[in-house]
Protein backbone atom coordinates (compact mmCIF):
# COMPACT_ATOMS: atom_id res chain seq x y z
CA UNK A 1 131.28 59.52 22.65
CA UNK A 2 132.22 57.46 25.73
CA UNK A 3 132.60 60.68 27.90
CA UNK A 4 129.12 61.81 27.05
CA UNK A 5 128.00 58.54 27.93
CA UNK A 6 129.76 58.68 31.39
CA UNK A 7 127.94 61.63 31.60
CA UNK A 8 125.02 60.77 31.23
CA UNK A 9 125.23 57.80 33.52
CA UNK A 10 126.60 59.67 35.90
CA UNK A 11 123.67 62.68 35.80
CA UNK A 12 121.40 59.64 36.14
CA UNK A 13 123.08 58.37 39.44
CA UNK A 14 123.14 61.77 40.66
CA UNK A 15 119.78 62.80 39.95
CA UNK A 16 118.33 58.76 41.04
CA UNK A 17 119.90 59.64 44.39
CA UNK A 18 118.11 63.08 45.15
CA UNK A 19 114.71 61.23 44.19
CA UNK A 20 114.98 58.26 46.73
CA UNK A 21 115.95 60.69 49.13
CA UNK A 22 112.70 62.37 49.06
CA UNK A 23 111.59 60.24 52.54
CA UNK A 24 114.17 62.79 54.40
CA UNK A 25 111.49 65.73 53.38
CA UNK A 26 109.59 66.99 56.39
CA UNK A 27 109.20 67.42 60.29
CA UNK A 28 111.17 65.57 62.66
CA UNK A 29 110.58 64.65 66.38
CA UNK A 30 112.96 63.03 68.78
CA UNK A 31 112.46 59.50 70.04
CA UNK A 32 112.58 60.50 73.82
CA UNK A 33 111.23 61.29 77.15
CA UNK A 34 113.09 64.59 77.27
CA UNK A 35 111.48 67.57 78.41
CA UNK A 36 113.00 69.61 76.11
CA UNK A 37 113.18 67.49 72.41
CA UNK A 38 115.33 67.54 69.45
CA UNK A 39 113.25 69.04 66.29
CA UNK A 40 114.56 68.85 62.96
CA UNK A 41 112.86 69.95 59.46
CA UNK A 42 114.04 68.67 55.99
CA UNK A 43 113.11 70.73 53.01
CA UNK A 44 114.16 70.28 49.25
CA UNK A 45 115.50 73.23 46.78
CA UNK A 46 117.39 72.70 43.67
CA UNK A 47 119.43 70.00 44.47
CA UNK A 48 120.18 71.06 48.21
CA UNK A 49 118.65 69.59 51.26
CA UNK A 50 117.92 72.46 53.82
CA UNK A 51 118.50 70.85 57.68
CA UNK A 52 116.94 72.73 60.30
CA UNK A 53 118.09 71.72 63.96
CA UNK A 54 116.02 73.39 66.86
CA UNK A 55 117.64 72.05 70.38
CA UNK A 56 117.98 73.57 73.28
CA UNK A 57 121.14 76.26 73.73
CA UNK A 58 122.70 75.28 76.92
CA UNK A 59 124.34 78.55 76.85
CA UNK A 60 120.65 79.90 77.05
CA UNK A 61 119.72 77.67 79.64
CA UNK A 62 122.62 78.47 81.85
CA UNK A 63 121.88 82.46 81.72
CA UNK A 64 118.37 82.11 82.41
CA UNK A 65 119.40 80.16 85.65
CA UNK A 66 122.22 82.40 86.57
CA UNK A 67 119.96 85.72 85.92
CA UNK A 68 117.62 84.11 88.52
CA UNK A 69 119.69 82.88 91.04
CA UNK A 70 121.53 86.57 90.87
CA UNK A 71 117.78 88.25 90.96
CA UNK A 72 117.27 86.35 94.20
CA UNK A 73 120.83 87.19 95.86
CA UNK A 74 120.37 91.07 94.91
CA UNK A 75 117.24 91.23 96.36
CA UNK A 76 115.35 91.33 93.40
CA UNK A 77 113.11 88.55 94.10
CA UNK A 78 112.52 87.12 97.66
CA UNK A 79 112.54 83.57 96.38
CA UNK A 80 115.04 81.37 94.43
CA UNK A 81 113.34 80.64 91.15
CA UNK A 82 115.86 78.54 89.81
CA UNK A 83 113.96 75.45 90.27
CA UNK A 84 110.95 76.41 88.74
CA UNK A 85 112.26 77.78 85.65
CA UNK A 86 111.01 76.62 82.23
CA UNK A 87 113.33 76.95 78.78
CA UNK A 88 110.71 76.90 76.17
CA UNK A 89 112.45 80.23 75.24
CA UNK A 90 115.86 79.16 75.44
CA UNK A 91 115.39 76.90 72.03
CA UNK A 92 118.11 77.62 68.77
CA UNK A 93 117.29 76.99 64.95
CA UNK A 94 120.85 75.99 63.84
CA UNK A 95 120.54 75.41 59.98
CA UNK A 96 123.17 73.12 57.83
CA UNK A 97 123.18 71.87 53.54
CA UNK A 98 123.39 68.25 52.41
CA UNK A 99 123.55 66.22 49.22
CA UNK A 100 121.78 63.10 48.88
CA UNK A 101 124.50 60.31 48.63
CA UNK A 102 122.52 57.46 48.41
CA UNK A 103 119.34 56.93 49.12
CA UNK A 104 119.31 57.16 52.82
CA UNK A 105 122.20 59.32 53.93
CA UNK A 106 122.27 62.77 53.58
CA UNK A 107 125.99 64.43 54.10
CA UNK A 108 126.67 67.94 54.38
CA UNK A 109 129.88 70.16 56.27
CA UNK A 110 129.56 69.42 59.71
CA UNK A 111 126.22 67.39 59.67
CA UNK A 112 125.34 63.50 58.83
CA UNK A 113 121.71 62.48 58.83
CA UNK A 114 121.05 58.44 58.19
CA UNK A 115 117.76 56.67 57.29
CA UNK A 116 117.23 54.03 59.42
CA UNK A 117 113.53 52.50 58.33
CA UNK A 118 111.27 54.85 59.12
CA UNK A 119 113.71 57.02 61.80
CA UNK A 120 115.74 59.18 61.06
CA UNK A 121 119.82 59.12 63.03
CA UNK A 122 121.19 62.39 63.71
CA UNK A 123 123.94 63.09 66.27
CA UNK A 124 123.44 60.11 67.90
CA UNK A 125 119.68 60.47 68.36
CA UNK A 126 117.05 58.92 66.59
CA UNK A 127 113.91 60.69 65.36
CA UNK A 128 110.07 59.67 64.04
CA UNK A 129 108.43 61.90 61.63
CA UNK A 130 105.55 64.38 62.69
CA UNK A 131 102.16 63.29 61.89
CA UNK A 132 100.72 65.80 59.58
């Protein structure tokens, strides 16, 4: 009788947690002057929290420049363009799974993301929710 008990209990923890978590849910912008922002979306499925992280690949970025800077020394183009580029296209959807541990951390392998108010702390960056 005591197990099912501790059971129980502990179902109750477990599913409390996911339910006070429910503030993670949504769109995510970094808090910065960056040109090129930090964008993450939250979205809930049995028990999982989906974590959508669309940055901009610096592998990406470095191509593009390299391509044009090698376009220009060919002879391809008659200026450098290097300057002038613009990485809009050069963005990366990397995609990670947490569980709710309490409720305002979410923990997953190889990702973190803390409530902090009404931010949101991930990798060191902090992030205000989109206005719907």
């Amino acid at each position: 009788m005591k197990i099912i008990l501790k059971l129980c209990f502990l179902m109750l923890l477990l599913s409390g947690c996911n339910d006070k978590a429910k503030d993670f849910i949504g769109g995510w912008t970094q808090e910065s002057n960056e040109e090129y922002p930090v964008y993450i979306t939250i979205n809930y499925d049995s028990g999982i929290y989906h974590v959508d992280v669309k940055k901009l690949d610096t592998y990406l970025v470095e191509k593009k420049k390299a391509d044009a800077f090698d376009d220009f020394m060919w002879g391809k183009k008659s200026k450098n363009e290097s300057e002038n580029l613009t990485f809009d296209d050069c963005y990366k959807v990397f995609n990670f799974e947490a569980k709710a541990i309490s409720s305002s951390v979410l923990e997953g392998k190889g990702i973190s993301v803390r409530m902090d108010g009404d931010r949101l702390i991930f990798d060191g960056k902090r992030f205000v929710k989109k206005k719907s």
